[in-house]
PDB file of N, CA and C in Angstrom:
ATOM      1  N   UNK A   1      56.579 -51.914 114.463  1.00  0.00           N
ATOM      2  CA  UNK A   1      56.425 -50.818 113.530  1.00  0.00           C
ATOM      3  C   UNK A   1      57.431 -50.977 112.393  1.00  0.00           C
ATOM      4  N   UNK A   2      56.977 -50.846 111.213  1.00  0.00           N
ATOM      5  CA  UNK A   2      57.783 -51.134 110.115  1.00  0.00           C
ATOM      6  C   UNK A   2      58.314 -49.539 109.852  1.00  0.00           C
ATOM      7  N   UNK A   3      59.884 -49.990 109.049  1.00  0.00           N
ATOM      8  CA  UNK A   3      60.268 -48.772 108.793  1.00  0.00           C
ATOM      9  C   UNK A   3      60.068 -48.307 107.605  1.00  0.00           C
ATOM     10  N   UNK A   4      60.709 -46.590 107.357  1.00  0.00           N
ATOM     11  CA  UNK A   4      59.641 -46.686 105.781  1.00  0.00           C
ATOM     12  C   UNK A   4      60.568 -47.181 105.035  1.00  0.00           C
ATOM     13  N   UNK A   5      61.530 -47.429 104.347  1.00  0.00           N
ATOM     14  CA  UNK A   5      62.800 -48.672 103.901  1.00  0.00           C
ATOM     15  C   UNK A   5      61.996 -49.686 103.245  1.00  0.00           C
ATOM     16  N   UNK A   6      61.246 -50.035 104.851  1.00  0.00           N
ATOM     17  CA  UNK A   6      60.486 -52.149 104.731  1.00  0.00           C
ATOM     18  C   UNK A   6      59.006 -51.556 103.920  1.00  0.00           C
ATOM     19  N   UNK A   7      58.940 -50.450 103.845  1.00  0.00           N
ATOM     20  CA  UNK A   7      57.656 -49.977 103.548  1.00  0.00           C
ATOM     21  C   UNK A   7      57.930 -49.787 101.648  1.00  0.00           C
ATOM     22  N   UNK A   8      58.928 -48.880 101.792  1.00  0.00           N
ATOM     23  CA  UNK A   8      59.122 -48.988 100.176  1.00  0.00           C
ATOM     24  C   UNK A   8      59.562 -50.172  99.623  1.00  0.00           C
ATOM     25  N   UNK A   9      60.588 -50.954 100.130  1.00  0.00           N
ATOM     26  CA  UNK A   9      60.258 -52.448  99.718  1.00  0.00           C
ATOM     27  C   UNK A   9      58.937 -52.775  99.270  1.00  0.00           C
ATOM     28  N   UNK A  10      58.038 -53.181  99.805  1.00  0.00           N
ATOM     29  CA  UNK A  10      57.130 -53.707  99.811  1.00  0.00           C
ATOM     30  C   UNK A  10      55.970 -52.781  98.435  1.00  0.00           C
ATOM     31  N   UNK A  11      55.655 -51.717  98.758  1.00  0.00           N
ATOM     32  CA  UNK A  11      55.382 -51.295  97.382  1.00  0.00           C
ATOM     33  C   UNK A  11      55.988 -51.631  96.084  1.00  0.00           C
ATOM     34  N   UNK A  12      57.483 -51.512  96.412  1.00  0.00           N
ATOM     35  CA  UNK A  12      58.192 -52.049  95.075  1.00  0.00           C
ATOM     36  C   UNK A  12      58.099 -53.625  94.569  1.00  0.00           C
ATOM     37  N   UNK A  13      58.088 -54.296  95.344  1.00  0.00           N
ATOM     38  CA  UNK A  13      57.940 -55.676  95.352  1.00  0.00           C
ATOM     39  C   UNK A  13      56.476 -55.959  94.836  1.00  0.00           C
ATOM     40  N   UNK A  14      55.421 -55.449  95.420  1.00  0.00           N
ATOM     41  CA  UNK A  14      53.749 -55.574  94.854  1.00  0.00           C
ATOM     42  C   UNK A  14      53.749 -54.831  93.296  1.00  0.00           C
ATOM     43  N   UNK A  15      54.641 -53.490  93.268  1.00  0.00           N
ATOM     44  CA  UNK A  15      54.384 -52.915  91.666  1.00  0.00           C
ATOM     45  C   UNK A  15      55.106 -54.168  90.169  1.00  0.00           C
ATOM     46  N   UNK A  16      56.108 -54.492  91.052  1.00  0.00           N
ATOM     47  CA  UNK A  16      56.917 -55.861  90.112  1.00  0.00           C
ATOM     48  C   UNK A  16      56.312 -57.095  90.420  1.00  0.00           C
ATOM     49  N   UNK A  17      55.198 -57.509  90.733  1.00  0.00           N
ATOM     50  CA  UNK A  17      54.836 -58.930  90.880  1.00  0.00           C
ATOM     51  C   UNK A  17      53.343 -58.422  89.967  1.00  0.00           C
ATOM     52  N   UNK A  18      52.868 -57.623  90.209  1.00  0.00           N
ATOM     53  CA  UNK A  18      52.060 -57.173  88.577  1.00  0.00           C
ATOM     54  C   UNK A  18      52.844 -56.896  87.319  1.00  0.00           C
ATOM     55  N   UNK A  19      53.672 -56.313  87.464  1.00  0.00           N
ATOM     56  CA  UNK A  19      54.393 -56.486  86.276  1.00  0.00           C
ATOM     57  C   UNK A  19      54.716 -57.488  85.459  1.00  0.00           C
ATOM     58  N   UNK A  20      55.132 -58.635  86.557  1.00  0.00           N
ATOM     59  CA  UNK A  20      55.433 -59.717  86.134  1.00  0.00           C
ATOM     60  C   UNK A  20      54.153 -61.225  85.535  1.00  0.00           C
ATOM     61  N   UNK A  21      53.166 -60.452  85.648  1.00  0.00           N
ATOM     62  CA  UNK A  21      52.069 -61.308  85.370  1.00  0.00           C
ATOM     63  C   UNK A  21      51.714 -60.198  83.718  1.00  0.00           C
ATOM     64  N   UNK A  22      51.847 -59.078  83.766  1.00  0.00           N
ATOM     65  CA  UNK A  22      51.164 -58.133  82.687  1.00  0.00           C
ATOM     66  C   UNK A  22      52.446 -58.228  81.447  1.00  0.00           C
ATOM     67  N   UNK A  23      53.963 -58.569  81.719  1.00  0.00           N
ATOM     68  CA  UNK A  23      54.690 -58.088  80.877  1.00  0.00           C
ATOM     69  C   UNK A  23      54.152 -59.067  79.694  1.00  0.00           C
ATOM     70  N   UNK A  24      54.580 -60.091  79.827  1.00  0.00           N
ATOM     71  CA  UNK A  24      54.198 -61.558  78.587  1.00  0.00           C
ATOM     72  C   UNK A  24      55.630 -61.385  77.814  1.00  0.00           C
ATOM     73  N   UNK A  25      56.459 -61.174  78.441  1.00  0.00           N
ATOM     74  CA  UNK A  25      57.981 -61.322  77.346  1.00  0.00           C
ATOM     75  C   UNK A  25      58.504 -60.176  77.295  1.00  0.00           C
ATOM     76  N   UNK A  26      57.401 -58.941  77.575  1.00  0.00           N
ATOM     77  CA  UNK A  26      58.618 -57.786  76.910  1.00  0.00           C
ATOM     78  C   UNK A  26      59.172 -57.157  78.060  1.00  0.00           C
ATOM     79  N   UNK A  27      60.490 -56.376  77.376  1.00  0.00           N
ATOM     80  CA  UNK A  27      60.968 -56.416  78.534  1.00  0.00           C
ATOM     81  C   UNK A  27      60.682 -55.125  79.493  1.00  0.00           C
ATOM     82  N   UNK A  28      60.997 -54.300  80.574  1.00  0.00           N
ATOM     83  CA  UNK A  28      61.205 -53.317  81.562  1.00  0.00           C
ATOM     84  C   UNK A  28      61.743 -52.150  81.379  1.00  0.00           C
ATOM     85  N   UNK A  29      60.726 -51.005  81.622  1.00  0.00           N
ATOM     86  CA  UNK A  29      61.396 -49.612  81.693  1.00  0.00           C
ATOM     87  C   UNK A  29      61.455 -49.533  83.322  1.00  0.00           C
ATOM     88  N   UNK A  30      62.748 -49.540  83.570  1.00  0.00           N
ATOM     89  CA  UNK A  30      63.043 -49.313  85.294  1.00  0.00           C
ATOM     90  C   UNK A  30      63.254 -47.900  85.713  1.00  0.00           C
ATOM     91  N   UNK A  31      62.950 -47.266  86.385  1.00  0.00           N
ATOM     92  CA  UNK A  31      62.851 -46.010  87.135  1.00  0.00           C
ATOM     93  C   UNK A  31      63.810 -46.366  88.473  1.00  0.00           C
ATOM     94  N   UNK A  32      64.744 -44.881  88.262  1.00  0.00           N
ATOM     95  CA  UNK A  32      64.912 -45.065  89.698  1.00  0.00           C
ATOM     96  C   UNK A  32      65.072 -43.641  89.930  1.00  0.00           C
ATOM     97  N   UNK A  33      65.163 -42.666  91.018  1.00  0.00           N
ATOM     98  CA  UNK A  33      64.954 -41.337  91.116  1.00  0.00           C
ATOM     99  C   UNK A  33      65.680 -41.052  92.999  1.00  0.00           C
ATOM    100  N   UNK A  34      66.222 -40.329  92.740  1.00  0.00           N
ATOM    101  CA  UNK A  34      67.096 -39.866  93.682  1.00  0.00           C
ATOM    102  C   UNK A  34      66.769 -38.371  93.791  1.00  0.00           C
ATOM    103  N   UNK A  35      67.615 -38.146  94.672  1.00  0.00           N
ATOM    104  CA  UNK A  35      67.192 -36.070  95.401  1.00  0.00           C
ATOM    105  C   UNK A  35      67.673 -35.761  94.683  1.00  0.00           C
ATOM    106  N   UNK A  36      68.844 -35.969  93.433  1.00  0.00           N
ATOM    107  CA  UNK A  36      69.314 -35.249  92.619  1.00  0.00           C
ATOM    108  C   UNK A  36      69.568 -35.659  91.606  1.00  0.00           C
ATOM    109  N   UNK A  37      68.836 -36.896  91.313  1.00  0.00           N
ATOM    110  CA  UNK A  37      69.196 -37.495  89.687  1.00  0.00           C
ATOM    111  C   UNK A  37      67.825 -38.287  89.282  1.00  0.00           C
ATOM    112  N   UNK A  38      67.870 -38.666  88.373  1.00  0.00           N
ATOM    113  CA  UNK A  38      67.032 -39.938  87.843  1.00  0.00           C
ATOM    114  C   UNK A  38      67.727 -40.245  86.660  1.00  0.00           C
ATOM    115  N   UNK A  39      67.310 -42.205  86.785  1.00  0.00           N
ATOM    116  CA  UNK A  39      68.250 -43.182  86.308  1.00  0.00           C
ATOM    117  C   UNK A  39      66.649 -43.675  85.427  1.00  0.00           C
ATOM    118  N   UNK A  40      67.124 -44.514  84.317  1.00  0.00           N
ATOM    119  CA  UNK A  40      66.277 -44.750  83.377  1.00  0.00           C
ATOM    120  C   UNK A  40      66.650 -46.551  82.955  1.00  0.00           C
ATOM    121  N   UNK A  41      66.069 -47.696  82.482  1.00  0.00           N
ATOM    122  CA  UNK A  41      66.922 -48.650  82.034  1.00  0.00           C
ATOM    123  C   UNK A  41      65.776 -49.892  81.144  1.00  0.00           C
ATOM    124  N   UNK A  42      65.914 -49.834  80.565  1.00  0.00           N
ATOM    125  CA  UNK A  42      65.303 -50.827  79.866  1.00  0.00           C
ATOM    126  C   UNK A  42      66.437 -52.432  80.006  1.00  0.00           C
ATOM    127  N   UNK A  43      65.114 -53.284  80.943  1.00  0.00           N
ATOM    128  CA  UNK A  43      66.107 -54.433  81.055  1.00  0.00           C
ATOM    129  C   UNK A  43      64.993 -55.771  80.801  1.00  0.00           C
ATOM    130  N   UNK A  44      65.955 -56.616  80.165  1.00  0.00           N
ATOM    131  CA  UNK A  44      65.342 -57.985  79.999  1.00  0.00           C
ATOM    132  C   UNK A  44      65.602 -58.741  81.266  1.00  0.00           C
ATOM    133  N   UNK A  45      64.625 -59.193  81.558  1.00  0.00           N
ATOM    134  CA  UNK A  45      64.628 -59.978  82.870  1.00  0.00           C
ATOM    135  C   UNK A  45      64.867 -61.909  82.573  1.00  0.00           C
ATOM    136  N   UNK A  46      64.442 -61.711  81.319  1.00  0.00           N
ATOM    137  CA  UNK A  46      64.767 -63.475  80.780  1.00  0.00           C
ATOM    138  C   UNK A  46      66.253 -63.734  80.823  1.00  0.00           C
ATOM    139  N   UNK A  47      67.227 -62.961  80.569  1.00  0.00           N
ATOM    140  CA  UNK A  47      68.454 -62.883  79.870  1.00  0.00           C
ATOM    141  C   UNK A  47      69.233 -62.206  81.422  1.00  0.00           C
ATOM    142  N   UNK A  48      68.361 -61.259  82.051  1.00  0.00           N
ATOM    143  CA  UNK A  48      69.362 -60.524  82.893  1.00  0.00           C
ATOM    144  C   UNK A  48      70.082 -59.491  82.617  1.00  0.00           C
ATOM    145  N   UNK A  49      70.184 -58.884  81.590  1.00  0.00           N
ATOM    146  CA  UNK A  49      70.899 -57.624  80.742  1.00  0.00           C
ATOM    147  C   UNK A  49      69.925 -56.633  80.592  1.00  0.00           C
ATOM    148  N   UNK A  50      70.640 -55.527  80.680  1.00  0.00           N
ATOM    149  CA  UNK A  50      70.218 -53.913  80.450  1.00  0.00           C
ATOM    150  C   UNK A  50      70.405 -53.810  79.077  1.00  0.00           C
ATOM    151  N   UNK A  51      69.410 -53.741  78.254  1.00  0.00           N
ATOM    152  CA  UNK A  51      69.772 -53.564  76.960  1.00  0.00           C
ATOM    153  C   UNK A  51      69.347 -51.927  76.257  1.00  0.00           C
ATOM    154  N   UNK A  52      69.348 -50.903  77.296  1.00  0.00           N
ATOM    155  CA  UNK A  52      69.301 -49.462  76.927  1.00  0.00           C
ATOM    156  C   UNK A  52      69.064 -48.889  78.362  1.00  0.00           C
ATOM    157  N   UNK A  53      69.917 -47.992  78.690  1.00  0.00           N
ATOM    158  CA  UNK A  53      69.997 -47.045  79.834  1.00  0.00           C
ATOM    159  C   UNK A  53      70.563 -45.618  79.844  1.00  0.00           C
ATOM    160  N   UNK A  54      69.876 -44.348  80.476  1.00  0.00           N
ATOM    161  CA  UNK A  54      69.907 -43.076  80.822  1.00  0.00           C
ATOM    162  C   UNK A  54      69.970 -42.846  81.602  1.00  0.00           C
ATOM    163  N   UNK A  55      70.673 -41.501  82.201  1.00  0.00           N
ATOM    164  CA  UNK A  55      70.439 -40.514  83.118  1.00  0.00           C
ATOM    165  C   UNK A  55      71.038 -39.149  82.659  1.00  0.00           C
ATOM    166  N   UNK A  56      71.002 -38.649  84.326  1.00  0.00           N
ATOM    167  CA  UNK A  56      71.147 -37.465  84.301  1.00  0.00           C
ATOM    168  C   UNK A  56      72.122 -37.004  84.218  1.00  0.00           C
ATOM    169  N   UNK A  57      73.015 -38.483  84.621  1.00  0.00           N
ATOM    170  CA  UNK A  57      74.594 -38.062  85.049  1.00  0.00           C
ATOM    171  C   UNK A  57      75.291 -38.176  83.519  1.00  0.00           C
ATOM    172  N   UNK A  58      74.517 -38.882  82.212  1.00  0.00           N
ATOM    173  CA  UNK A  58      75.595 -38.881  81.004  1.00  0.00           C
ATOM    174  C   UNK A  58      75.803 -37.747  80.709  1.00  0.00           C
ATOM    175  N   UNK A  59      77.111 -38.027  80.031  1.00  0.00           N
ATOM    176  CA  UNK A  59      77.871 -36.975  79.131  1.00  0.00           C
ATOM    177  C   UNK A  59      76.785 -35.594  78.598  1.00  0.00           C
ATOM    178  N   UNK A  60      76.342 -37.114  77.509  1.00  0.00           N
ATOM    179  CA  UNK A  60      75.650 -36.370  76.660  1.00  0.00           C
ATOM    180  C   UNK A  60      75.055 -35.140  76.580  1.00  0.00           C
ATOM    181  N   UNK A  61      73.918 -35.503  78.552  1.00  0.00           N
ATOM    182  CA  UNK A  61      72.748 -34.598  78.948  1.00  0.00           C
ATOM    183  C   UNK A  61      73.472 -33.413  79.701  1.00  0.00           C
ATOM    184  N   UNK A  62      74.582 -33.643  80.056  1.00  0.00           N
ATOM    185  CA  UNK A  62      75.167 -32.803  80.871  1.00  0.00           C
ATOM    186  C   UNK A  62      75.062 -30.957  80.812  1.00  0.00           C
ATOM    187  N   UNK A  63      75.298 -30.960  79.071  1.00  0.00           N
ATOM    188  CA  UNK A  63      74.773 -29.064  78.447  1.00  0.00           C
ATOM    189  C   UNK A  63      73.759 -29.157  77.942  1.00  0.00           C
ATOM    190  N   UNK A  64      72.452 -30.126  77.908  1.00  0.00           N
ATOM    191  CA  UNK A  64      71.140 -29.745  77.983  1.00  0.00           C
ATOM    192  C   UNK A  64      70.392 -29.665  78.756  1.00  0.00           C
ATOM    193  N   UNK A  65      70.652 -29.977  80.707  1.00  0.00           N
ATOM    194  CA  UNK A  65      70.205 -29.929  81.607  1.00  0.00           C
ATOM    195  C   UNK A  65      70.670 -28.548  82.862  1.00  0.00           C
ATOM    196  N   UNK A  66      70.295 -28.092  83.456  1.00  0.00           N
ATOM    197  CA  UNK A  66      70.960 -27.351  84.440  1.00  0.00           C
ATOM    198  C   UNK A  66      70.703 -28.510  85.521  1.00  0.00           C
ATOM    199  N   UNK A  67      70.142 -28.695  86.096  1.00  0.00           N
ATOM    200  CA  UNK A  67      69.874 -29.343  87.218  1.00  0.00           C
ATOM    201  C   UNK A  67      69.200 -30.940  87.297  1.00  0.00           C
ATOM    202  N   UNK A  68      69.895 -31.829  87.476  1.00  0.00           N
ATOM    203  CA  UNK A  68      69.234 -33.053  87.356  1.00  0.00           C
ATOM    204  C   UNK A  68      67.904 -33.504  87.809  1.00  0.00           C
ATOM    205  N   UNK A  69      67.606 -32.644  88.772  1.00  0.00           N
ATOM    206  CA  UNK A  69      66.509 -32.948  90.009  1.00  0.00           C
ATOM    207  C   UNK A  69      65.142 -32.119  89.287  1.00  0.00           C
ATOM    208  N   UNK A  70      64.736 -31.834  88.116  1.00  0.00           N
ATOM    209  CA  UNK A  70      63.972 -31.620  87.739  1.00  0.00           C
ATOM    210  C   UNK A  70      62.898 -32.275  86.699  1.00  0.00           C
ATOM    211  N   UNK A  71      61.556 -31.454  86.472  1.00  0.00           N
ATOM    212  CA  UNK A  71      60.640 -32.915  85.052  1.00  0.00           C
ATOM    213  C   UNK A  71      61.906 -32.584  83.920  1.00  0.00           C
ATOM    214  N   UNK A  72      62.347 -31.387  83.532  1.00  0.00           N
ATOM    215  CA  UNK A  72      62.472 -30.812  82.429  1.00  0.00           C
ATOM    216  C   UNK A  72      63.752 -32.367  81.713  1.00  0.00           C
ATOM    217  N   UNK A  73      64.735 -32.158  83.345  1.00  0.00           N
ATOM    218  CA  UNK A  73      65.200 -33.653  83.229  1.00  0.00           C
ATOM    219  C   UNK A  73      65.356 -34.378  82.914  1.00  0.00           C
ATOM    220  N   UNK A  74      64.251 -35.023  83.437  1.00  0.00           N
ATOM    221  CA  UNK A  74      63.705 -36.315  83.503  1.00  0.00           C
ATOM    222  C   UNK A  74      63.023 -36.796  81.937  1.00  0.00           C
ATOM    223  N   UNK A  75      62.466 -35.447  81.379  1.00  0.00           N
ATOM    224  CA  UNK A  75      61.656 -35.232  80.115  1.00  0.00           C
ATOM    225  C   UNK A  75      62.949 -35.504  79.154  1.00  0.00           C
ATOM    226  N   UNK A  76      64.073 -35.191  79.506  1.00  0.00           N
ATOM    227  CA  UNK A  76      65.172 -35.399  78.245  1.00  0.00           C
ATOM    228  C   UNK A  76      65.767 -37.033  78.651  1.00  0.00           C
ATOM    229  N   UNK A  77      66.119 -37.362  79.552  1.00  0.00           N
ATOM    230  CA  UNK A  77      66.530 -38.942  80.332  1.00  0.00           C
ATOM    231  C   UNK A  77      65.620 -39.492  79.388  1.00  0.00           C
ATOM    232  N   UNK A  78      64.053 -39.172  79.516  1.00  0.00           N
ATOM    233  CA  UNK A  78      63.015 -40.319  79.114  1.00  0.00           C
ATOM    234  C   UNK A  78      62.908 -40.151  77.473  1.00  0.00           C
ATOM    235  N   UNK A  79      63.678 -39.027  76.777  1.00  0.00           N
ATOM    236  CA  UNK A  79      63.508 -39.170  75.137  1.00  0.00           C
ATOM    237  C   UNK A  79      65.516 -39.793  74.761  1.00  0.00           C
ATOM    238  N   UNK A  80      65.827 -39.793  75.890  1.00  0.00           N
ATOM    239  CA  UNK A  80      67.024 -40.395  75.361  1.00  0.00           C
ATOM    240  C   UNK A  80      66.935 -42.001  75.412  1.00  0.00           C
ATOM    241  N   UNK A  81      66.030 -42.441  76.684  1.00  0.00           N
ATOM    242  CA  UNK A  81      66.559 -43.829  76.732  1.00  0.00           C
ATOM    243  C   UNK A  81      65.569 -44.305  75.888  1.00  0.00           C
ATOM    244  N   UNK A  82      64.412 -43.647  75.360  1.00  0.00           N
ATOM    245  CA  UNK A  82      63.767 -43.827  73.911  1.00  0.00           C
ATOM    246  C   UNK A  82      64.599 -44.354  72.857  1.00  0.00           C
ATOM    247  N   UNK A  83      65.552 -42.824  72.723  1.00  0.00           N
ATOM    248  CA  UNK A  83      65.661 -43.070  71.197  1.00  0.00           C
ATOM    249  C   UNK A  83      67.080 -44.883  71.244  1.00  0.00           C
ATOM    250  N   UNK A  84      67.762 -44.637  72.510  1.00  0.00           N
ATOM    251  CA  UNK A  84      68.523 -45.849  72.651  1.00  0.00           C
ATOM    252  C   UNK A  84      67.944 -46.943  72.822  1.00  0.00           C
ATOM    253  N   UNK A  85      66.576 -47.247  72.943  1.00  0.00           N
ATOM    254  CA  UNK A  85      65.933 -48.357  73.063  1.00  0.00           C
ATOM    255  C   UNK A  85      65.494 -48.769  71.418  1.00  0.00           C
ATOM    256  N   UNK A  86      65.013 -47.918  71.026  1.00  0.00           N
ATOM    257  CA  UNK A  86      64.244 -47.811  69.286  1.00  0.00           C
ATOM    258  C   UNK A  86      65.691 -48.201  68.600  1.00  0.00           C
ATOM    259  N   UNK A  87      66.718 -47.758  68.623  1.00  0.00           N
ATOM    260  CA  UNK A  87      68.081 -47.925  68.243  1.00  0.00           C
ATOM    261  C   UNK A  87      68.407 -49.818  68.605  1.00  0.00           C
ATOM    262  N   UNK A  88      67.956 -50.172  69.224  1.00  0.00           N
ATOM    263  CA  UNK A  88      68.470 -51.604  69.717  1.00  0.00           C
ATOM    264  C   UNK A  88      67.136 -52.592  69.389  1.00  0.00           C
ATOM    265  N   UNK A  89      65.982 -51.505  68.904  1.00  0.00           N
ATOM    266  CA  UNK A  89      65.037 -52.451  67.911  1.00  0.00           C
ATOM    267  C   UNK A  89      64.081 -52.654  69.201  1.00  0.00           C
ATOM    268  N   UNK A  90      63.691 -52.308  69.949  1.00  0.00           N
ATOM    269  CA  UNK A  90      62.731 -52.496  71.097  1.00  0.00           C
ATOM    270  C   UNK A  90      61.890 -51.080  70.929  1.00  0.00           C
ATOM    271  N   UNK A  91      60.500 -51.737  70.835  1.00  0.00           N
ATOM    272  CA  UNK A  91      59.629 -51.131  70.744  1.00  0.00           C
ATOM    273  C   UNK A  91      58.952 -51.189  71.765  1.00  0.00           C
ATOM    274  N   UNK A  92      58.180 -51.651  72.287  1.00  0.00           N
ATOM    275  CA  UNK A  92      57.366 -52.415  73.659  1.00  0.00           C
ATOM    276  C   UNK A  92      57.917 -52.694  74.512  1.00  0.00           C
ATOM    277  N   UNK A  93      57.366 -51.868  75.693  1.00  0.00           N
ATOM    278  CA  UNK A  93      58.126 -51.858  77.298  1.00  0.00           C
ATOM    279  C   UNK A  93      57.042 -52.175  78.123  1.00  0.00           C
ATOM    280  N   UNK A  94      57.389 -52.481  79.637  1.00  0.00           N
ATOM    281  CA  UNK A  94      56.153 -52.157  80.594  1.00  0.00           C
ATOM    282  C   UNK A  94      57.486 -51.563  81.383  1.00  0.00           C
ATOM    283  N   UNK A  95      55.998 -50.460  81.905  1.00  0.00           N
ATOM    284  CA  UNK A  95      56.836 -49.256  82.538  1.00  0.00           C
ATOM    285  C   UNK A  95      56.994 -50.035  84.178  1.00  0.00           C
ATOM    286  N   UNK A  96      57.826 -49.481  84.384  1.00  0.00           N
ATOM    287  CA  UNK A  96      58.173 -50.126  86.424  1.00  0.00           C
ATOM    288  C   UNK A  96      58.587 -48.612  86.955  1.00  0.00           C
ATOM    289  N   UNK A  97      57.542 -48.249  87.080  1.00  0.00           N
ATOM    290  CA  UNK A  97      57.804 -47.295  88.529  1.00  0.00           C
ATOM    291  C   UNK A  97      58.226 -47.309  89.860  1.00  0.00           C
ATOM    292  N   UNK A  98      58.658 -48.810  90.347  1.00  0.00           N
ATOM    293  CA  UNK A  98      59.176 -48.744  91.027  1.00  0.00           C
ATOM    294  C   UNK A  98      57.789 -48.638  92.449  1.00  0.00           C
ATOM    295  N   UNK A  99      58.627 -47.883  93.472  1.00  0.00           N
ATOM    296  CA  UNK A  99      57.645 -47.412  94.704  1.00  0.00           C
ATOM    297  C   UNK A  99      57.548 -46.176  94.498  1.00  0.00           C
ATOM    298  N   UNK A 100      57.499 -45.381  93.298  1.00  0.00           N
ATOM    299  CA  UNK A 100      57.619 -44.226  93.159  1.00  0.00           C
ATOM    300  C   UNK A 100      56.127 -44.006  92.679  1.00  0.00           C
ATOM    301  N   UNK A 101      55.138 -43.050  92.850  1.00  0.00           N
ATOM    302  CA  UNK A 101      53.657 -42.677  92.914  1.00  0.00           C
ATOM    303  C   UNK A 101      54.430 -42.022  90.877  1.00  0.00           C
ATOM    304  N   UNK A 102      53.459 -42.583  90.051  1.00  0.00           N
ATOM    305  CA  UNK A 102      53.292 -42.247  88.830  1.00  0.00           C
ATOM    306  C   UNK A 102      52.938 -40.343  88.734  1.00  0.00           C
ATOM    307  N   UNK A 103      53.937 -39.966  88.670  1.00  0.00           N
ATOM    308  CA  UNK A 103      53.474 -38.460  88.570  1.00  0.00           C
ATOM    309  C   UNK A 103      54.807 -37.525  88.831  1.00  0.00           C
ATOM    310  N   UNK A 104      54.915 -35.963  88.601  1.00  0.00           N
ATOM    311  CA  UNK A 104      56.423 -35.231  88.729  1.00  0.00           C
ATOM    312  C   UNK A 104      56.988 -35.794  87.855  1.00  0.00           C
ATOM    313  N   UNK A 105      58.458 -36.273  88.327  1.00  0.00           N
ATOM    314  CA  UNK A 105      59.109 -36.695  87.662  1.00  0.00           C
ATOM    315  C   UNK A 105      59.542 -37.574  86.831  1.00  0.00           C
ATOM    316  N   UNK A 106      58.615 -38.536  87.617  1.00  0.00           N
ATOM    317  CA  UNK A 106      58.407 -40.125  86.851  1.00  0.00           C
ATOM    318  C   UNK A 106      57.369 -40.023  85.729  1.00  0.00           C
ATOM    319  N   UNK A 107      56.368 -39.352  85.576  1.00  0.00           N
ATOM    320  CA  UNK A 107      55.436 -39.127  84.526  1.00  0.00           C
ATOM    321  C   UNK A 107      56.135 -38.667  83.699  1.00  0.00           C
ATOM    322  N   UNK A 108      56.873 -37.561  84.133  1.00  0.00           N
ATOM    323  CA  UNK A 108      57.675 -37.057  82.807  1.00  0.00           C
ATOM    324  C   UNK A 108      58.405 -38.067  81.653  1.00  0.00           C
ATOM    325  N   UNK A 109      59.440 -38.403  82.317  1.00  0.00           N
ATOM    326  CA  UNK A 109      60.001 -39.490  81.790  1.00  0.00           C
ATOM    327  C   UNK A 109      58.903 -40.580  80.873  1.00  0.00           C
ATOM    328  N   UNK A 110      58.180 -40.630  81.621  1.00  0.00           N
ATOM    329  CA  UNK A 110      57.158 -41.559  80.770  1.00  0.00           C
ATOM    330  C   UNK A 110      56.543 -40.980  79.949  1.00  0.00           C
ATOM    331  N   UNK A 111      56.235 -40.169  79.786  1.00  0.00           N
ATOM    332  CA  UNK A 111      55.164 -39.386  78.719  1.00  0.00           C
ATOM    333  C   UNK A 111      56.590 -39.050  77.513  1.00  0.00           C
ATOM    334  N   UNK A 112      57.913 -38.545  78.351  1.00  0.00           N
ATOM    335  CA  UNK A 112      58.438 -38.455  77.112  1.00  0.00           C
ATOM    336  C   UNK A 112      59.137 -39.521  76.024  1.00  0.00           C
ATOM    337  N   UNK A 113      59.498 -41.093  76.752  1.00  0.00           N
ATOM    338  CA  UNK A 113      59.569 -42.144  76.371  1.00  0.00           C
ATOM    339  C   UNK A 113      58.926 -42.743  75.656  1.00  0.00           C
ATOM    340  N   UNK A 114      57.603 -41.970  75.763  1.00  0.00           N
ATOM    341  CA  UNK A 114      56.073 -42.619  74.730  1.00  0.00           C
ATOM    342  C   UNK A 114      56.352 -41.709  73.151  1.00  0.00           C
ATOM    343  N   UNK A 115      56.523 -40.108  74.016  1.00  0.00           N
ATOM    344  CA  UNK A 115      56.917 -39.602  72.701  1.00  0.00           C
ATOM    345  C   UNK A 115      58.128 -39.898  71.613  1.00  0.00           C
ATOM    346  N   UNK A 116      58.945 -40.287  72.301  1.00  0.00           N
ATOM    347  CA  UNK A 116      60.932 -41.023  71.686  1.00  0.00           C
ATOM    348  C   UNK A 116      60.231 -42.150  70.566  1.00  0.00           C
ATOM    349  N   UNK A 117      58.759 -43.131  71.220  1.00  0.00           N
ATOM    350  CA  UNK A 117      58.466 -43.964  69.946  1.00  0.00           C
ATOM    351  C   UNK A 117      58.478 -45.404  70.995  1.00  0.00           C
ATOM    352  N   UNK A 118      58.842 -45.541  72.593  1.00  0.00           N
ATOM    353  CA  UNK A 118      58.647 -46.853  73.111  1.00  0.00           C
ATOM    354  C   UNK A 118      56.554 -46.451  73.243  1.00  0.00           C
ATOM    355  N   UNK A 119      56.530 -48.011  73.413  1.00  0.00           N
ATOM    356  CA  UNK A 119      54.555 -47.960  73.386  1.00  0.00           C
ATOM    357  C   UNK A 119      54.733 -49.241  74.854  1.00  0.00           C
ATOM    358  N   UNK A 120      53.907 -48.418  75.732  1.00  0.00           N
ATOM    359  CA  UNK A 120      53.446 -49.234  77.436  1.00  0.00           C
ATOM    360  C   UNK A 120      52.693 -48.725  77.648  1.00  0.00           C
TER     361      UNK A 120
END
């Protein structure tokens, strides 16, 4: 019996091996989402560098959020690591959800990342 651990592995591993056939060069919006935060990161995988990253925990978001664990959140994470991505000249992402089901919190972020001006 597999545990669910080896289980989310394995979703995550199948969502990034499509990725990796669909990107063609550009680089990664990475998701990651916790019981009380979500993390955001645009990374080049050619190079190995994070070249724009958010959360819940910056400064910045700290007096526009009450609670990290929400879309409302996630909706500001995903127009920040926008506008820091558009700022570093990256336009074109493919989104990586990770093992996380596209929807809540992770949609948020994405729908508001589309609005910040990234296109996936």
């Amino acid at each position: 019996m597999k545990t669910s651990q080896q289980l989310q592995n394995r979703r995550k591993q199948r969502v990034r091996s499509g990725l990796r056939r669909k990107s063609s060069g550009r680089p990664r919006l990475s998701v990651f989402r916790s019981g009380r935060h979500i993390y955001a990161q645009v990374i080049d995988d050619g190079q190995g560098r994070t070249l724009a990253a958010a959360s819940t925990v910056d400064a910045s978001l700290k007096e526009k959020i009450k609670n990290g664990a929400d879309k409302a959140a996630a909706a500001e994470v995903g127009k920040l690591v926008a506008e820091r991505a558009v700022a570093a000249g990256i336009k074109e992402v493919v989104f990586d959800r990770g093992s996380y089901l596209f929807h809540g919190r992770v949609k948020a972020l994405a729908d508001a990342a589309r609005e910040g001006g990234l296109t996936f």
